[in-house]
Protein backbone atom coordinates (compact mmCIF):
# COMPACT_ATOMS: atom_id res chain seq x y z
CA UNK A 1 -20.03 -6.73 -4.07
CA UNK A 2 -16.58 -5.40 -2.79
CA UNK A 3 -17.05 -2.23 -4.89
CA UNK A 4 -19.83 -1.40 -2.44
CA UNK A 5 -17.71 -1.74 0.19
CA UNK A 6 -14.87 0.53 -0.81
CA UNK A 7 -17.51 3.09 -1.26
CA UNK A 8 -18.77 2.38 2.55
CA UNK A 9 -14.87 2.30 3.14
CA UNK A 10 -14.32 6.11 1.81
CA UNK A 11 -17.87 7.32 2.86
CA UNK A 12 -18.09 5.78 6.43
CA UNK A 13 -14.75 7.13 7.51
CA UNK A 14 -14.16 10.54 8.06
CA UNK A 15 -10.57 11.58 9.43
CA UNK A 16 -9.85 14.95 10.63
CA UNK A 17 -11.04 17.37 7.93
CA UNK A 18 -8.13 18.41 5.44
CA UNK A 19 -7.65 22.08 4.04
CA UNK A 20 -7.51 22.91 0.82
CA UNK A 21 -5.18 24.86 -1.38
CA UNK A 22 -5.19 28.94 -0.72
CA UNK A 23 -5.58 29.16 -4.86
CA UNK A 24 -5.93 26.72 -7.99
CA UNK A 25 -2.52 25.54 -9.22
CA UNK A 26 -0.97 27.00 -12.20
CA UNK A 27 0.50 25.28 -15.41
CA UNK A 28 3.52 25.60 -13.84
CA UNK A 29 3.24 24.79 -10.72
CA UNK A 30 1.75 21.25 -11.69
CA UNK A 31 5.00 20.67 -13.80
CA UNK A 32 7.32 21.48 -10.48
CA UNK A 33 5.91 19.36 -8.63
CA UNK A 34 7.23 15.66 -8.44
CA UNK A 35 5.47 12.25 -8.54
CA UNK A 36 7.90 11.01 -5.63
CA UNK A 37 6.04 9.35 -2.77
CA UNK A 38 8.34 11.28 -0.12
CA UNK A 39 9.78 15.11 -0.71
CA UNK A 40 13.05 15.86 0.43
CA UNK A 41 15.31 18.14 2.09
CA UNK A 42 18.97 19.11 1.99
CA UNK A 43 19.29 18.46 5.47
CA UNK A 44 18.64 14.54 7.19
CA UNK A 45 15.90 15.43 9.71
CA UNK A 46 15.59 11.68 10.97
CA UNK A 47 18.07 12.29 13.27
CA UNK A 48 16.79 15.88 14.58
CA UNK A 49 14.61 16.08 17.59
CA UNK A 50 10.97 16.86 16.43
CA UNK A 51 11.12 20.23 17.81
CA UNK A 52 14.22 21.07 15.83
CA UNK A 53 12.22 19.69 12.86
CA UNK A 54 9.83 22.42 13.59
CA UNK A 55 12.34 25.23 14.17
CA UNK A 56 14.15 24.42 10.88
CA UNK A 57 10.58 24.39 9.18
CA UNK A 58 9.80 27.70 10.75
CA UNK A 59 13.08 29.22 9.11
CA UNK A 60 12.90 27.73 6.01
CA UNK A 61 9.46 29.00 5.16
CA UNK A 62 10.76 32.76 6.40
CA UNK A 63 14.16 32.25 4.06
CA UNK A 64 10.98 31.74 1.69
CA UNK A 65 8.73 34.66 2.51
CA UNK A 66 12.12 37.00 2.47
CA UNK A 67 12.32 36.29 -1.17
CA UNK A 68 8.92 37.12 -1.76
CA UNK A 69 9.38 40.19 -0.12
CA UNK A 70 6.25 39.25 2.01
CA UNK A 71 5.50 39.63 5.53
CA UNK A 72 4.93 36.34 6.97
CA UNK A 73 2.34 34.38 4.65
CA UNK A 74 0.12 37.58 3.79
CA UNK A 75 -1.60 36.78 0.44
CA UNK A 76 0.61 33.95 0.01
CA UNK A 77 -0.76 32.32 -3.64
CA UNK A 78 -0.52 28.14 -4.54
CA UNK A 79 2.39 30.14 -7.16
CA UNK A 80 4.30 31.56 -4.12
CA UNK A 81 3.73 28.37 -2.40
CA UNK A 82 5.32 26.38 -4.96
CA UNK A 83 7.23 28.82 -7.20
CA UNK A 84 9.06 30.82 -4.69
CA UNK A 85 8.89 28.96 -0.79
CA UNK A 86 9.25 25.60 -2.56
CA UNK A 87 7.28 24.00 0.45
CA UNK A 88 7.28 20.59 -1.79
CA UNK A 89 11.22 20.45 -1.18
CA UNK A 90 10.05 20.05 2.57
CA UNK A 91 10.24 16.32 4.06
CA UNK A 92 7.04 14.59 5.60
CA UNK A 93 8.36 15.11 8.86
CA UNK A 94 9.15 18.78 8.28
CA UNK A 95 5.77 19.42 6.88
CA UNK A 96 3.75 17.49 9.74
CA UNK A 97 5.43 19.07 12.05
CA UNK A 98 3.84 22.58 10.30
CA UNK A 99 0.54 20.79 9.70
CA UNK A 100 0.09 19.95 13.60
CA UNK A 101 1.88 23.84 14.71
CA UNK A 102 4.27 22.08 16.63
CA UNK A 103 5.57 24.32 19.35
CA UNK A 104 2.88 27.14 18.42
CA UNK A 105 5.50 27.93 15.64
CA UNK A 106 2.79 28.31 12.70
CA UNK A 107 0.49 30.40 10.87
CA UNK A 108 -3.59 28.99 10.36
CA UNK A 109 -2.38 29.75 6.39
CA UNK A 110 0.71 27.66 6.73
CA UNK A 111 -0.80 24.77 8.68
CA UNK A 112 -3.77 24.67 5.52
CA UNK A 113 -1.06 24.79 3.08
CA UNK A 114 1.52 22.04 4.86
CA UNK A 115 -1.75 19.82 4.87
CA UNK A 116 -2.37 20.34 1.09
CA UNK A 117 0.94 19.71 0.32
CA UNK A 118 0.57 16.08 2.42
CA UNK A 119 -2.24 15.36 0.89
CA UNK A 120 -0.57 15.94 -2.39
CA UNK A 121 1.89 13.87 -2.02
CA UNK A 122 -0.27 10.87 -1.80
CA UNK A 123 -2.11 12.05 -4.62
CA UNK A 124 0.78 12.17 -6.73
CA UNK A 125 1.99 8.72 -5.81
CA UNK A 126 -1.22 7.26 -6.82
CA UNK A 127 -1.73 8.72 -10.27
CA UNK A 128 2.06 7.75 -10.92
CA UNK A 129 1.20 4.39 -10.06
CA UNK A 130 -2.43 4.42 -12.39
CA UNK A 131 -1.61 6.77 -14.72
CA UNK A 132 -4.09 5.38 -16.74
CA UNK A 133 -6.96 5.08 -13.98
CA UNK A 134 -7.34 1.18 -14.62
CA UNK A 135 -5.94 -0.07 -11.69
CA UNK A 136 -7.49 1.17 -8.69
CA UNK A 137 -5.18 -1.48 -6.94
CA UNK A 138 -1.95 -0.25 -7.72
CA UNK A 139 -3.14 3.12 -6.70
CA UNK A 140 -3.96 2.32 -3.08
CA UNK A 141 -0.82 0.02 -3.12
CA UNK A 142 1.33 3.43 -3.94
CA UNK A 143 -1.24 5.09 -1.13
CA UNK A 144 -0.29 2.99 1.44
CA UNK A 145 3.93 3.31 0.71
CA UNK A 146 3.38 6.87 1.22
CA UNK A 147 1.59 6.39 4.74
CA UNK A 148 4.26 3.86 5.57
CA UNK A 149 6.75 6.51 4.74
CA UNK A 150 5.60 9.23 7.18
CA UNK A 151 8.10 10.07 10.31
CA UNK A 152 7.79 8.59 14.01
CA UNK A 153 5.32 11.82 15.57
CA UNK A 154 2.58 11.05 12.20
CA UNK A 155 2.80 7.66 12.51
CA UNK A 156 2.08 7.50 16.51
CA UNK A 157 -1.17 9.92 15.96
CA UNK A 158 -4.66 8.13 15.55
CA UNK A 159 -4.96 9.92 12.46
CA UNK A 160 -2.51 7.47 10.82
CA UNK A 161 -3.20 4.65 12.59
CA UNK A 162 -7.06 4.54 10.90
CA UNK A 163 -6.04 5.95 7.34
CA UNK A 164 -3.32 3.69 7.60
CA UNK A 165 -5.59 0.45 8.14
CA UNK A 166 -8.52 1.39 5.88
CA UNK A 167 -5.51 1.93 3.18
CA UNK A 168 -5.28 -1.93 4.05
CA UNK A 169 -8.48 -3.01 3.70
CA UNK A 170 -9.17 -0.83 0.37
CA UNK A 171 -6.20 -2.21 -1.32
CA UNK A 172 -6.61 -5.93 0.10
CA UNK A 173 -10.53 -5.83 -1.52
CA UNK A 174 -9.02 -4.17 -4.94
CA UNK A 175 -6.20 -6.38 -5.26
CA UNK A 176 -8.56 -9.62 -4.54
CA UNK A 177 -11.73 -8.38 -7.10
CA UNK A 178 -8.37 -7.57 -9.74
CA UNK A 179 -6.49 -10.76 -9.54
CA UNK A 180 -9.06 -13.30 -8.42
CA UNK A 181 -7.48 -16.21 -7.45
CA UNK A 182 -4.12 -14.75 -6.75
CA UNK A 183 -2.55 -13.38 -3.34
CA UNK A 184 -2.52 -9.94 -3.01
CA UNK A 185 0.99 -8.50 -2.00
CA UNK A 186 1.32 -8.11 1.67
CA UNK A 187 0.37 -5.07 3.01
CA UNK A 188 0.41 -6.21 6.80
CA UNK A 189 1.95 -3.80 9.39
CA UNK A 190 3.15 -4.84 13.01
CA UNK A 191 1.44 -1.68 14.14
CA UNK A 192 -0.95 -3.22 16.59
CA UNK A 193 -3.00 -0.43 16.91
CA UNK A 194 -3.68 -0.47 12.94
CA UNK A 195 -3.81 -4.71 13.64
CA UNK A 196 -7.15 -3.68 15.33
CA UNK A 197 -8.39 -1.30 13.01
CA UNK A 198 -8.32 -3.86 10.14
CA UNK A 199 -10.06 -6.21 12.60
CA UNK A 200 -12.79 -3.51 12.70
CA UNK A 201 -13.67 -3.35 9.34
CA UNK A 202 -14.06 -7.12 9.25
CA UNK A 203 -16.61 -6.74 12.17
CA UNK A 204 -18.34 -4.13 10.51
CA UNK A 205 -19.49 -6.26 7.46
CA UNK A 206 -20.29 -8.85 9.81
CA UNK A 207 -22.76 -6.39 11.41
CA UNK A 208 -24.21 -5.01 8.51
CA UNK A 209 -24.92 -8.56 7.10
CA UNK A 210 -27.36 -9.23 10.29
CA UNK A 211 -28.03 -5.58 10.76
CA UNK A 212 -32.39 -4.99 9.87
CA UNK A 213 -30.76 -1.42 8.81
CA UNK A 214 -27.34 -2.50 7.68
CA UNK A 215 -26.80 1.41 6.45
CA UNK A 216 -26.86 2.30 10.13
CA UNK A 217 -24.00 0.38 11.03
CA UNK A 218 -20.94 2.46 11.86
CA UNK A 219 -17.24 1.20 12.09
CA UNK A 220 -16.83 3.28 15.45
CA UNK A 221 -18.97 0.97 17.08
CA UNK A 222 -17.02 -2.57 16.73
CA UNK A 223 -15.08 -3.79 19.05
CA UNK A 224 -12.02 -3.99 17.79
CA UNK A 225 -12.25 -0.45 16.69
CA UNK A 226 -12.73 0.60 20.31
CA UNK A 227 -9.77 -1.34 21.63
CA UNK A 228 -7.69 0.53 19.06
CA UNK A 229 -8.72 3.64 20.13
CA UNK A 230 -8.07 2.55 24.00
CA UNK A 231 -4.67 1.09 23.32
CA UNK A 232 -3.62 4.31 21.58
CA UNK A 233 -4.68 6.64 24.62
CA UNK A 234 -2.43 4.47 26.54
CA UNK A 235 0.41 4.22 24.65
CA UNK A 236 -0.14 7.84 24.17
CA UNK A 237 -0.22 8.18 28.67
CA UNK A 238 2.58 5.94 28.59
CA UNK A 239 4.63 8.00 26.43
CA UNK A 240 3.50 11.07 28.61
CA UNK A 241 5.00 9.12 31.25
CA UNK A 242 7.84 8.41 30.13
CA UNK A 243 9.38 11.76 28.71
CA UNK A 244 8.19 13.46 32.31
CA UNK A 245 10.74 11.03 34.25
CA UNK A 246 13.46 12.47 31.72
């Protein structure tokens, strides 16, 4: 029954559309690239200013395309990517800062390839965790370490805040159909935004269940989905607010 749902879960949600890589990896890229849940830096960028973050990004990436001998990110390859610019040793704060083009700093090439590279990263953490593709569980446990990983500006979008609580409710339904009878590990988040996505998903079964169409239900059109989204936009005016009186 709950496998159902995690297909409704994937199919029924549809986040901002990711890019894809500018070419297919190469034997050697896949063996460059780590399994970690988080890249790193050589620098701390927690206690940078976002915009700093960005700046940084913006010369690493050149320091990359100078060894290339390339102009900018002309007929830059998944190779050069990962070979050369080494945009996996960038943080997940460095790299959302290129995936959003924070300050207008960014290429439309760079931004596709910073959101590969996020997307990777989950990716990675969730085969490490089921190498073996027999616990699904595990998997979307490792998914959701990675979103809880992400800096302050990712976490604070609505992006997050949804993949973050269907994360939730995917691993909550694995762990339960995989250990019946046991507690599944908590996964809960004080994010109260996410608090009301979770609620939503709940409310969606409820609807399909005395729905005459139940295939017609959509999540966007609980109620605690639309109180998520409305307590975002203000926290998001608040914010606003708050850095124009500084």
């Amino acid at each position: 029954m709950f496998s159902a749902y995690l297909k409704y879960v994937g199919s029924s949600y549809h986040p901002p559309a990711e890019t894809t890589k500018t070419s297919t990896p190469s034997t050697l890229d896949r063996r460059s690239r780590t399994t970690a849940t988080q890249s790193t830096t050589t620098t701390d960028t927690d206690k940078k200013s976002f915009s700093q973050v960005a700046v940084d990004a913006r010369k690493f990436l050149n320091a990359g395309y100078q060894k290339l001998g390339k102009v900018a990110d002309a007929a830059t390859t998944d190779q050069d990517w990962h070979g050369t610019i080494r945009i996996q040793n960038l943080d997940r704060r460095a790299l959302y800062a290129i995936a959003t083009n924070h300050g207008s700093l960014f290429s439309a090439t760079e931004v596709k390839a910073a959101k590969s590279e996020v997307a990777s990263i989950e990716a990675r953490a969730s085969k490490a965790a089921n190498p073996r593709g027999t616990d699904a569980a595990a998997a979307a446990k490792a998914a959701i370490t990675v979103l809880d990983g992400a800096g302050p500006e990712e976490k604070a979008s609505l992006d997050w805040a949804q993949r973050r609580a269907a994360a939730q409710v995917q691993y909550q339904g694995l762990a339960k159909e995989r250990h019946q009878g046991r507690a599944a590990l908590s996964v809960e988040t004080d994010n109260p935004v996410v608090n009301h996505f979770v609620k939503a998903w709940s409310e969606l079964e409820k609807s399909k269940a005395y729905a005459q169409d139940p295939a017609s239900a959509r999540i966007e059109d609980t109620p605690s989905w639309s109180k998520g989204v409305s307590l975002w936009k203000s926290l998001q005016e608040s914010q606003t607010k708050t850095l124009g009186r500084l």
